[in-house]
C-alpha atoms as a PDB file:
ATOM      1  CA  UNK A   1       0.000   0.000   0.000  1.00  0.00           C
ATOM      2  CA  UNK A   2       3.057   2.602   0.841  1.00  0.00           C
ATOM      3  CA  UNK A   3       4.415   1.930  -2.788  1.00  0.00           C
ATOM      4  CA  UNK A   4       1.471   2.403  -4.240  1.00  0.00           C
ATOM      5  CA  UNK A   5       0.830   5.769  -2.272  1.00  0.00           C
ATOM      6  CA  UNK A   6       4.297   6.685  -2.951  1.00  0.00           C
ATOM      7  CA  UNK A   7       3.825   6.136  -6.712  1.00  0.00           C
ATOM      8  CA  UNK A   8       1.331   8.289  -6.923  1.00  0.00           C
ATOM      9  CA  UNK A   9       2.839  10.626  -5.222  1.00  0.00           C
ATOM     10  CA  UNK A  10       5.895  10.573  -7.857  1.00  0.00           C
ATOM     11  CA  UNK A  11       3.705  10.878 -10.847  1.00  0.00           C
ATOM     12  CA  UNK A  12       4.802  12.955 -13.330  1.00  0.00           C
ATOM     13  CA  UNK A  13       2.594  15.591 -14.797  1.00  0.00           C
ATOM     14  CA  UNK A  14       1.093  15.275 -18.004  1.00  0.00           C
ATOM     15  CA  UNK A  15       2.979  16.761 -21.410  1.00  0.00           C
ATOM     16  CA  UNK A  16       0.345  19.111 -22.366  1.00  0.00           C
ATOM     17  CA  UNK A  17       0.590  22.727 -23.144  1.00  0.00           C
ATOM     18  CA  UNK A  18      -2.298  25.221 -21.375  1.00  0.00           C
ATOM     19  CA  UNK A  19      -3.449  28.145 -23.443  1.00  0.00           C
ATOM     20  CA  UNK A  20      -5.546  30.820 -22.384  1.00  0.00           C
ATOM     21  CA  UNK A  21      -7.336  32.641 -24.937  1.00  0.00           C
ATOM     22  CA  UNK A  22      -9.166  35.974 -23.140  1.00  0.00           C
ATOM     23  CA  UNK A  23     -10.874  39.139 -24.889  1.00  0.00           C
ATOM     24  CA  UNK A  24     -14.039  41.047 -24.652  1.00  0.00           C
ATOM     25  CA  UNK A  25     -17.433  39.540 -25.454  1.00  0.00           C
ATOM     26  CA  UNK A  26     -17.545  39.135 -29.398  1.00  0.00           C
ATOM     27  CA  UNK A  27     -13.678  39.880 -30.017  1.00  0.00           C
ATOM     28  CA  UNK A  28     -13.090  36.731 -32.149  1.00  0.00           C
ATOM     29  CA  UNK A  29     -11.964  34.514 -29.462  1.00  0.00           C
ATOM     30  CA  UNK A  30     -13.885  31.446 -30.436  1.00  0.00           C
ATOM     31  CA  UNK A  31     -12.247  31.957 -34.450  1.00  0.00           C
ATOM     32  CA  UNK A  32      -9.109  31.843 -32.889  1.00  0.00           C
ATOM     33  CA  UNK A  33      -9.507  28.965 -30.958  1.00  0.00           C
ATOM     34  CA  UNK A  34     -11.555  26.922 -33.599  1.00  0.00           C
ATOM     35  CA  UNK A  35      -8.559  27.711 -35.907  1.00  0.00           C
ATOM     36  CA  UNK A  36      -6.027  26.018 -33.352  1.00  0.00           C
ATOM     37  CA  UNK A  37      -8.374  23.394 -32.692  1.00  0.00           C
ATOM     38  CA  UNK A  38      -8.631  22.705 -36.309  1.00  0.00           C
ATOM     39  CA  UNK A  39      -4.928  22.790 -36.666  1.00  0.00           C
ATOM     40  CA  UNK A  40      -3.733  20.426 -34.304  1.00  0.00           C
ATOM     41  CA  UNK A  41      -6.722  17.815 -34.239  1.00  0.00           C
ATOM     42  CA  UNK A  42      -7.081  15.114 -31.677  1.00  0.00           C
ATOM     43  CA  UNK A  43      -4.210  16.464 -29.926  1.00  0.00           C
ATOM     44  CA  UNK A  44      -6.295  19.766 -28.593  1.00  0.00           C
ATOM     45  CA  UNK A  45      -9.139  20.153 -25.914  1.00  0.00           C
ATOM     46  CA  UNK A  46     -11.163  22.955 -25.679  1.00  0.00           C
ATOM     47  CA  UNK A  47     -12.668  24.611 -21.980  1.00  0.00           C
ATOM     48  CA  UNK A  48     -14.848  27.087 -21.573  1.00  0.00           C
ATOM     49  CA  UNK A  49     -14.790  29.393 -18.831  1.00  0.00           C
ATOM     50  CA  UNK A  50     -18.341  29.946 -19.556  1.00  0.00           C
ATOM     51  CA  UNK A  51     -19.004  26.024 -18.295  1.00  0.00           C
ATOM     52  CA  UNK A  52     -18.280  26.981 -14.961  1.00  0.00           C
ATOM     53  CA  UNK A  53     -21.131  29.621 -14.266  1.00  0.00           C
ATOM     54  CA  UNK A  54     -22.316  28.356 -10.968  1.00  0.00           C
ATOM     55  CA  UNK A  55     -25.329  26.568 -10.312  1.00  0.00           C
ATOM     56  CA  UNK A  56     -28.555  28.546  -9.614  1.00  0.00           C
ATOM     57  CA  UNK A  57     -30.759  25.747  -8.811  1.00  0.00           C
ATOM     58  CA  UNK A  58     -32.062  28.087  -5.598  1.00  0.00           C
ATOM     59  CA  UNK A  59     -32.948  31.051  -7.935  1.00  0.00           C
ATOM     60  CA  UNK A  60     -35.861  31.654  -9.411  1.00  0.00           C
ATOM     61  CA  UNK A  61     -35.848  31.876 -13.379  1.00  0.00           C
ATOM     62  CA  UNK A  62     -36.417  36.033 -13.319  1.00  0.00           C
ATOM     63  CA  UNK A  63     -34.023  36.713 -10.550  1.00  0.00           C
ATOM     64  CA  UNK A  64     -31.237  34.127 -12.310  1.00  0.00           C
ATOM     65  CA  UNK A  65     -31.968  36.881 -15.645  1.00  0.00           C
ATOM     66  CA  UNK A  66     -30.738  39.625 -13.207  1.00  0.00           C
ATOM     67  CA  UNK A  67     -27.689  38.151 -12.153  1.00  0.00           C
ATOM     68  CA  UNK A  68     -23.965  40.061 -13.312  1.00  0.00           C
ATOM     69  CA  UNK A  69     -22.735  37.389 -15.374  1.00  0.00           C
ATOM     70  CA  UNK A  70     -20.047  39.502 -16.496  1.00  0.00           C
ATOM     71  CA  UNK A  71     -18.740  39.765 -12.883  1.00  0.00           C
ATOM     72  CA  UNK A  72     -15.783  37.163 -11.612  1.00  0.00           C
ATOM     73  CA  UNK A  73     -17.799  35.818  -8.754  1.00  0.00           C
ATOM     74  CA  UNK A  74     -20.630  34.582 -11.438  1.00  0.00           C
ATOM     75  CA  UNK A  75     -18.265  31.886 -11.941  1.00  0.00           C
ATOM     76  CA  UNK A  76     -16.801  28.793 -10.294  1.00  0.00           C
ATOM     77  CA  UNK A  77     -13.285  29.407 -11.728  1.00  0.00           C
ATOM     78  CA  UNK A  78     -12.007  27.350  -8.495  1.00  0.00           C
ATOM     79  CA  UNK A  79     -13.483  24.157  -9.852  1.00  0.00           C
ATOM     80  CA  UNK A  80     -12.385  24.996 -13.245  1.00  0.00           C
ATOM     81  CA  UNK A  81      -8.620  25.309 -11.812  1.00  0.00           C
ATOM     82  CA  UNK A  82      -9.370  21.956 -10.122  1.00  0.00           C
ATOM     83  CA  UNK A  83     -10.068  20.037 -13.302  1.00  0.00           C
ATOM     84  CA  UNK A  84      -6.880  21.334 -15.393  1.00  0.00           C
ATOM     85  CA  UNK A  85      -4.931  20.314 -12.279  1.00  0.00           C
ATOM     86  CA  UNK A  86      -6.654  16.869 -12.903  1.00  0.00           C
ATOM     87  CA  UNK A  87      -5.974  17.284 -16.885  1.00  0.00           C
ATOM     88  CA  UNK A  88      -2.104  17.798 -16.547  1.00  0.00           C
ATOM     89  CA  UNK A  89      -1.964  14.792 -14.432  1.00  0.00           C
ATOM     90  CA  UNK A  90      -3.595  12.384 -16.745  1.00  0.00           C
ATOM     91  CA  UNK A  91      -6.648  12.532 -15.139  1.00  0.00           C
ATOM     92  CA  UNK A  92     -10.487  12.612 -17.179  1.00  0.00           C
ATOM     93  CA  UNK A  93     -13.010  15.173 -15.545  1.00  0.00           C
ATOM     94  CA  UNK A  94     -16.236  15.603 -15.734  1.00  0.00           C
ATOM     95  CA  UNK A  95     -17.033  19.391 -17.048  1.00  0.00           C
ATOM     96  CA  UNK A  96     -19.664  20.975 -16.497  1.00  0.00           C
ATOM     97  CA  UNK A  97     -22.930  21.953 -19.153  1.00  0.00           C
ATOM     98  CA  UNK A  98     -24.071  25.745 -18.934  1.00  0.00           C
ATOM     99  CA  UNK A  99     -27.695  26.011 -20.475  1.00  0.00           C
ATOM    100  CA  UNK A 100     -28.011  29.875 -21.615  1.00  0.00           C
ATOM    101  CA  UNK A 101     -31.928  29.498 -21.925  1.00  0.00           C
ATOM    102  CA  UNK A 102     -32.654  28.574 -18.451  1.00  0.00           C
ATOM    103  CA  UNK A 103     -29.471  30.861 -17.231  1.00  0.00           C
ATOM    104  CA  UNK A 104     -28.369  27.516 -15.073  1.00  0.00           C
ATOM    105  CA  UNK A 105     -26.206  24.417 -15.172  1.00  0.00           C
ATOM    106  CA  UNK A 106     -28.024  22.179 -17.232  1.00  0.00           C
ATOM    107  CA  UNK A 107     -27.647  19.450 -14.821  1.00  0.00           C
ATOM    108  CA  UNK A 108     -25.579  17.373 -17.067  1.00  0.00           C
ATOM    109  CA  UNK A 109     -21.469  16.858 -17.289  1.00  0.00           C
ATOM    110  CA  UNK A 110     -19.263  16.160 -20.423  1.00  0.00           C
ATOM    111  CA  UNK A 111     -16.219  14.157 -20.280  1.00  0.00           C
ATOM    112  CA  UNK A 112     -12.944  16.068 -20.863  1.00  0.00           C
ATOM    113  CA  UNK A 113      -9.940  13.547 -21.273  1.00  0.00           C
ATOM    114  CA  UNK A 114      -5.881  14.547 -21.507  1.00  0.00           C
ATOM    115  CA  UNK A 115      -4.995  15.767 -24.377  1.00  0.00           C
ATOM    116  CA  UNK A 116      -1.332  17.452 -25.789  1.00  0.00           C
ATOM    117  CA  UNK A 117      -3.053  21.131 -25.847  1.00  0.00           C
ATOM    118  CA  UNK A 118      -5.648  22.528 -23.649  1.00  0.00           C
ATOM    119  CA  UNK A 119      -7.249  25.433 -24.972  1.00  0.00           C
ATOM    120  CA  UNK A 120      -9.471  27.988 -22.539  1.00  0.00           C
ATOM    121  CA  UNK A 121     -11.458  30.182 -23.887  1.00  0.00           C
ATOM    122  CA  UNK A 122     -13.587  32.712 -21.733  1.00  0.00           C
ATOM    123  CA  UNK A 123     -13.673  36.330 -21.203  1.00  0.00           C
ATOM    124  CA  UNK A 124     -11.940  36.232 -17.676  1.00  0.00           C
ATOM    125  CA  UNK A 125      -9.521  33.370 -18.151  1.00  0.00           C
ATOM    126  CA  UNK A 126      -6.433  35.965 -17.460  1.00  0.00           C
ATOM    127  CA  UNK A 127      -8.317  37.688 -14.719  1.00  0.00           C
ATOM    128  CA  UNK A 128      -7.852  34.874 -12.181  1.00  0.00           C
ATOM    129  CA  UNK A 129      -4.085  34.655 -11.139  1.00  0.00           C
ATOM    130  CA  UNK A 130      -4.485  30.807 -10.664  1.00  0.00           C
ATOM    131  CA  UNK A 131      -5.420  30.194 -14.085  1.00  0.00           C
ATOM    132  CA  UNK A 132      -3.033  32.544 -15.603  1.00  0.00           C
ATOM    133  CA  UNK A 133      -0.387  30.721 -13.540  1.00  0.00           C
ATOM    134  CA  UNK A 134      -1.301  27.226 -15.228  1.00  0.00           C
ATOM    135  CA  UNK A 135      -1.161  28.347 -18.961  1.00  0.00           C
ATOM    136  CA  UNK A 136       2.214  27.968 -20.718  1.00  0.00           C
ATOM    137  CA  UNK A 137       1.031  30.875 -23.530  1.00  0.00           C
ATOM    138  CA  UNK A 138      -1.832  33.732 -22.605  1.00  0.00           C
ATOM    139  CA  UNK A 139      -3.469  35.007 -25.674  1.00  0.00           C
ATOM    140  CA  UNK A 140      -5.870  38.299 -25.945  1.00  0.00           C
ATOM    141  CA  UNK A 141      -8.186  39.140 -28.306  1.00  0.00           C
ATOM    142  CA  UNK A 142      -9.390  42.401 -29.082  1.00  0.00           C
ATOM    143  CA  UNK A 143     -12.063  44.315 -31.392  1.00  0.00           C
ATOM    144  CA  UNK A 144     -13.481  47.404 -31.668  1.00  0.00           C
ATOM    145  CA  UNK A 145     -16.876  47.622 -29.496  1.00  0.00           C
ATOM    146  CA  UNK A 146     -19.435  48.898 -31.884  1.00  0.00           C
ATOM    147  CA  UNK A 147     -18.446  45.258 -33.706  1.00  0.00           C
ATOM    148  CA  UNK A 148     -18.260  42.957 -30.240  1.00  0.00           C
ATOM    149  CA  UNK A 149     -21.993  44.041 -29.370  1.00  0.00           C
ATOM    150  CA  UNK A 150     -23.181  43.544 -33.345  1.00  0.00           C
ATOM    151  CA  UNK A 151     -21.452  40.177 -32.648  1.00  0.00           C
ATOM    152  CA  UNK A 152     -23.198  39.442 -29.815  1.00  0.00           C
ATOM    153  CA  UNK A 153     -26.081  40.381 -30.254  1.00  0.00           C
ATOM    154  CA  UNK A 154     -26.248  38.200 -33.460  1.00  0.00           C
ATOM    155  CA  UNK A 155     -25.034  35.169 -31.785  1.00  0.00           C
ATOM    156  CA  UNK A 156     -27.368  35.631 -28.914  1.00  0.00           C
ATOM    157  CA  UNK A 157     -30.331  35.908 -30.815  1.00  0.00           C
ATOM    158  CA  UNK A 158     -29.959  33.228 -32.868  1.00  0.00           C
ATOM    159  CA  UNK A 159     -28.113  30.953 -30.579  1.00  0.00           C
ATOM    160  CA  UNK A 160     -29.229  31.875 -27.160  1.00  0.00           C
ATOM    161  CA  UNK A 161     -33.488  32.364 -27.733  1.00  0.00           C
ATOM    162  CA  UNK A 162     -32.590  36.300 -26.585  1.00  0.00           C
ATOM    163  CA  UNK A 163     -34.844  39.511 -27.864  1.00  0.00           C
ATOM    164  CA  UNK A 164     -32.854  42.414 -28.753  1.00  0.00           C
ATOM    165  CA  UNK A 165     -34.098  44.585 -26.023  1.00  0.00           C
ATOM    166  CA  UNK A 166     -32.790  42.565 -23.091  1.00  0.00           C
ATOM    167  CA  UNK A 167     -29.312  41.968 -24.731  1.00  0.00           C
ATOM    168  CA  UNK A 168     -29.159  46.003 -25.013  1.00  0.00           C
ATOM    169  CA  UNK A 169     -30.176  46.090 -21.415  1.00  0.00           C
ATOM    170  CA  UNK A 170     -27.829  43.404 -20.069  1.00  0.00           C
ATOM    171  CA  UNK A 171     -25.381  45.002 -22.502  1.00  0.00           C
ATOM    172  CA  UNK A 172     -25.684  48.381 -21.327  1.00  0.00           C
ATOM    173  CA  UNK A 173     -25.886  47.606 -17.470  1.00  0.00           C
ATOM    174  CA  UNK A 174     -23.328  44.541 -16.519  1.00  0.00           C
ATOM    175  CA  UNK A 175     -21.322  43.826 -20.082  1.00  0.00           C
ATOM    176  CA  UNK A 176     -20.260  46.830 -20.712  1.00  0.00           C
ATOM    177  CA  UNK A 177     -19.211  48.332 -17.496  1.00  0.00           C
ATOM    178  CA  UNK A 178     -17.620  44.860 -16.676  1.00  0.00           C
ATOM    179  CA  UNK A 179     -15.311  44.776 -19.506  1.00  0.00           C
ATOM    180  CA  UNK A 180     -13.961  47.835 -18.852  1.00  0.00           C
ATOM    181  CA  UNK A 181     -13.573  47.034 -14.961  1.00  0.00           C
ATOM    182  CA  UNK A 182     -12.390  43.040 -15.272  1.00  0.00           C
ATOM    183  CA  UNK A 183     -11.532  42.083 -19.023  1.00  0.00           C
ATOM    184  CA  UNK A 184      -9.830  44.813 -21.199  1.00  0.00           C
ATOM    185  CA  UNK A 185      -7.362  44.974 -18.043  1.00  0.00           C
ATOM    186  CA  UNK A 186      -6.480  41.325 -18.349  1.00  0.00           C
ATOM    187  CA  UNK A 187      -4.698  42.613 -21.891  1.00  0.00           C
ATOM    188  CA  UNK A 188      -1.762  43.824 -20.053  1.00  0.00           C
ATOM    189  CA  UNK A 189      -1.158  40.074 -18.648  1.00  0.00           C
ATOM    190  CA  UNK A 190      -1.198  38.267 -22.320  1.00  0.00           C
ATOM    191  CA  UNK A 191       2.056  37.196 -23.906  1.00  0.00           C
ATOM    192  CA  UNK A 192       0.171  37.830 -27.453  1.00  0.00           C
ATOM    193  CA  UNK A 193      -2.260  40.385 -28.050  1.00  0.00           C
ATOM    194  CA  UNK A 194      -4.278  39.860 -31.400  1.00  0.00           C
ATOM    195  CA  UNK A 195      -6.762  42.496 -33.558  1.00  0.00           C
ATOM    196  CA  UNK A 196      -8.655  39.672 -35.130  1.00  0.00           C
ATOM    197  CA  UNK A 197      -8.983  36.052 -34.785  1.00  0.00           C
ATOM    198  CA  UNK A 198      -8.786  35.680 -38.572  1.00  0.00           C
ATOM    199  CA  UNK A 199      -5.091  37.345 -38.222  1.00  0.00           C
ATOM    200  CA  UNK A 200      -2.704  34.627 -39.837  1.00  0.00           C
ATOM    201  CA  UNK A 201       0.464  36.375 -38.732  1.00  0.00           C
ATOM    202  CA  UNK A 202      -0.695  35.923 -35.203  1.00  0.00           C
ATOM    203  CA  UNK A 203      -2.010  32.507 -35.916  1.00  0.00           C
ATOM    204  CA  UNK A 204       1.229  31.421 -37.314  1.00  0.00           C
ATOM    205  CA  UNK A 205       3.413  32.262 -33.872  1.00  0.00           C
ATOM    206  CA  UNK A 206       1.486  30.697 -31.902  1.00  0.00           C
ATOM    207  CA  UNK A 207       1.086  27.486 -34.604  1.00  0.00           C
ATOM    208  CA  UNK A 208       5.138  27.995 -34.187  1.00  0.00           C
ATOM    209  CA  UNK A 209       5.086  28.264 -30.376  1.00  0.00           C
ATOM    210  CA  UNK A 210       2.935  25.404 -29.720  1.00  0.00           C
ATOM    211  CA  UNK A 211       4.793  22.887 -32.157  1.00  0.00           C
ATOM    212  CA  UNK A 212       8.092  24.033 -30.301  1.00  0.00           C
ATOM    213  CA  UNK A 213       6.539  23.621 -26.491  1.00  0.00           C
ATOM    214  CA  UNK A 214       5.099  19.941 -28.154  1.00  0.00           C
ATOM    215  CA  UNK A 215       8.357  19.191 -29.439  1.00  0.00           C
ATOM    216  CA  UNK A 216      10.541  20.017 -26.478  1.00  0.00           C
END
């Protein structure tokens, strides 16, 4: 039993390579990271911050519509730090499904196995020092507003089941206000700041960096 403990213990991490990929709401940070994804195959996984919104099984459904989702506290980024700390051992975990219509968990989990690059996407994923701590390359992405909100708004109508007047509203009172307070700060922690996530130049470093952490 002592050997066994003990070889646990000694278990090497995981090779795997964390990237964070942050930016505003509508910046271009899923293009980015469906472009690395597509890139490198079977050896990426993708997590999204947005997974770990906490459970509001205790909230009504018109009080959970109120609720600052742009804020850092909206979010259960401990449990998200938990799991990569499971991923870079070797480990499976069981992530999380966010259901934007009911603005809860959906009650169900996905399985998220090791993989040689671990992608996470989410607005705040620099915000949290823990998180920023675990990722070997911290990517930003930014946009000009007027096209983030046209962005969203598209996506959340047609994605999300929203009406244009409450994403103006939630726009205008948490999104907005929180961006400038918690994400566009997190630009000044990136390692690679990017106007686009159609911009090949900056897809091609970090194509380049990745291969060379992979190959190291």
């Amino acid at each position: 039993m002592e050997d066994t403990v003990t070889e646990i213990e000694n278990r090497p991490e995981f090779d795997c390579v964390i990237i964070g990929i942050a930016g505003g709401t509508g910046s271009g940070k899923s293009t980015f990271t469906n472009r690395i994804k597509n890139e490198f195959g079977d050896q990426v996984t993708v997590i999204y911050h947005d997974n770990y919104y906490r459970c509001q099984d205790n909230i009504p459904f018109e009080e959970r519509k109120k609720i600052n989702y742009d804020h850092p506290d909206s979010l259960e980024t401990g449990l998200l730090v938990e799991h990569l700390r499971e991923l870079r051992a070797g480990r499976p975990v069981q992530c999380p499904v966010y259901d934007y219509t009911i603005h809860n968990r959906s009650g169900k989990t996905i399985p998220i196995l090791p993989s040689r690059v671990i992608l996470v996407e989410g607005i705040l994923v620099l915000q949290d020092e823990r998180l920023r701590d675990m990722m070997d390359i911290k990517i930003y992405v930014e946009a000009d507003a007027d096209e983030r909100i046209l962005r969203r708004a598209l996506r959340d109508m047609e994605e999300r089941g929203r009406d244009l007047r409450g994403i103006i509203d939630q726009y205008l009172t948490t999104v907005k206000p929180m961006h400038y307070l918690y994400v566009e700060p997190t630009k000044s922690k990136a390692d690679i700041i990017i106007n686009s996530g159609l911009n090949d130049v900056a897809f091609d470093v970090v194509r380049a960096k990745i291969n060379q952490l992979l190959n190291s």
